[in-house]
Protein backbone atom coordinates (compact mmCIF):
# COMPACT_ATOMS: atom_id res chain seq x y z
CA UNK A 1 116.20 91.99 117.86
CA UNK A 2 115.05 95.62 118.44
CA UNK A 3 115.29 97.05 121.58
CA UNK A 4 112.69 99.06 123.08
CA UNK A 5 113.98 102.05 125.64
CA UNK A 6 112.25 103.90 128.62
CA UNK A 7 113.03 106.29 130.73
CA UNK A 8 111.48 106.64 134.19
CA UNK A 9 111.74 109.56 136.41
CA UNK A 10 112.80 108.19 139.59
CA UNK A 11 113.26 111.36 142.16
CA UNK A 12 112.91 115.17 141.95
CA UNK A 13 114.45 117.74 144.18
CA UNK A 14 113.28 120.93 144.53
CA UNK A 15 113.82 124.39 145.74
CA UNK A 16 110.80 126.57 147.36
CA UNK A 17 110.85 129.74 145.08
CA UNK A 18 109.53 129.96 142.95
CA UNK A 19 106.77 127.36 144.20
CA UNK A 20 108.36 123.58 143.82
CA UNK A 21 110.93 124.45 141.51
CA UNK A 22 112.96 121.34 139.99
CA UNK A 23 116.35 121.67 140.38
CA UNK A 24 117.22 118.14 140.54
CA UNK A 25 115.99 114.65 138.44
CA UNK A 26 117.04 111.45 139.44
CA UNK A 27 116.17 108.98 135.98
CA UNK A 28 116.47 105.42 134.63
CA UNK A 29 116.75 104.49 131.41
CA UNK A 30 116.24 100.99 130.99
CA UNK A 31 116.33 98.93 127.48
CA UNK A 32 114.85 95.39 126.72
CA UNK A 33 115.15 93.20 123.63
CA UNK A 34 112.08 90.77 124.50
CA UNK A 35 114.70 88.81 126.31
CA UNK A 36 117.26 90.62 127.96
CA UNK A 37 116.88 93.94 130.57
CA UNK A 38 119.94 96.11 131.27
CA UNK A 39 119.82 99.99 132.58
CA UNK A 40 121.09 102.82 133.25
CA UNK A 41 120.57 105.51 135.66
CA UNK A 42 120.94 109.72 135.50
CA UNK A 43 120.99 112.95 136.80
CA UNK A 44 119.89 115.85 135.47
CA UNK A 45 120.39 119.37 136.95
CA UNK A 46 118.41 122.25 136.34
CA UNK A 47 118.35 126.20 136.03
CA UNK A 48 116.01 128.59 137.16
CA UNK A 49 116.26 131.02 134.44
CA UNK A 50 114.58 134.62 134.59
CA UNK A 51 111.20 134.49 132.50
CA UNK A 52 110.78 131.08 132.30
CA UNK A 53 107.29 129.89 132.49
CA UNK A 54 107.04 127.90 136.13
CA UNK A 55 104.90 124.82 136.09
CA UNK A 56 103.52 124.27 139.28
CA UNK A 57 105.04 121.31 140.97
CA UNK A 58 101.67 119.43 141.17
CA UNK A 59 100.91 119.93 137.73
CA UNK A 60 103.79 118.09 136.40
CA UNK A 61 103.90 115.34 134.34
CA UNK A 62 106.86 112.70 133.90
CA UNK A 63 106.74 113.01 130.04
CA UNK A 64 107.48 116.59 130.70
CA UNK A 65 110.01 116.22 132.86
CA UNK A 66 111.78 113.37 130.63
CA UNK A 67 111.18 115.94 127.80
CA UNK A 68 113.43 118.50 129.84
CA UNK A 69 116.17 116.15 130.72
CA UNK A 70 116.38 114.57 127.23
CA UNK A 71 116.59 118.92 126.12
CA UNK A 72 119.18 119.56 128.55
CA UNK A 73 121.56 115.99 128.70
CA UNK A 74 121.25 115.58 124.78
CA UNK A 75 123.06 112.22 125.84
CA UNK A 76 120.56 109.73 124.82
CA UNK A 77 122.47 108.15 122.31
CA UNK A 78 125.26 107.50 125.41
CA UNK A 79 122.40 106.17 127.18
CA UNK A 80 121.11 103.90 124.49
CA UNK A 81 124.99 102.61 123.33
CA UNK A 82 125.63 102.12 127.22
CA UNK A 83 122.73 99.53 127.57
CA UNK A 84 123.02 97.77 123.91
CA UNK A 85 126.63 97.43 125.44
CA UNK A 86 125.41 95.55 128.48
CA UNK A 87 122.50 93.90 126.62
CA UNK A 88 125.65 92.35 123.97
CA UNK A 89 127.38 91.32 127.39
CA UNK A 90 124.50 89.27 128.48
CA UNK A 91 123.95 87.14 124.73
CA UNK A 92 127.59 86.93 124.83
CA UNK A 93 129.65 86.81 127.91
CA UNK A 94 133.10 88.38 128.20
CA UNK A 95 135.82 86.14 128.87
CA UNK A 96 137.33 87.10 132.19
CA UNK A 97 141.14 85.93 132.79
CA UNK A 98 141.27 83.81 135.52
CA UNK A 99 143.89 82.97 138.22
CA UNK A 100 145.10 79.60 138.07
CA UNK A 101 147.05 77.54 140.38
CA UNK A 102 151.04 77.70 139.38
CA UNK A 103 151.39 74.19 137.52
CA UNK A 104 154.95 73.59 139.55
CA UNK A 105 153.34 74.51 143.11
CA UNK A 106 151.81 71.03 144.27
């Protein structure tokens, strides 16, 4: 099956100057197949760099701010591999070693 990937912003920190500046994004980017969910969160740290063109804080959108952290992480392949990763651990289950009783200790 395909998956299908989204990213949600979940938290933005700011500075005050300039007005509501982002210097911080807190993300999620979780991945489905129809039938199985897995996720993976981020952070993404930002710049203030001299000339850039300031969006005020209330003006923001998420798709802008998911455009800026996919710009500046370029890891969205890591992001995608991590959760096909956990999405193959859910149709198929790792075996985990387990610890078994010693067969001589009765």
């Amino acid at each position: 099956m395909t998956t299908t990937y989204t990213t949600t912003v979940t938290n933005l920190y700011t500075i005050p100057n300039p007005a509501g500046y982002v210097v911080n994004a807190i993300f999620e980017v979780t991945g489905t197949d129809g039938t199985h969910t897995a996720s993976i969160q981020g952070n993404c740290q930002f710049t203030p760099t001299q000339g850039q063109t300031i969006i005020p804080y209330n003006q923001l959108t998420q798709a802008e701010v998911i455009g800026w952290i996919n710009e500046a992480t370029n890891n969205q392949a890591n992001y995608y591999a991590n959760i096909d990763g956990q999405i193959a651990s859910q149709i198929n289950p790792p075996v985990s070693p387990a610890n078994t009783p010693l067969p001589w200790a009765k």
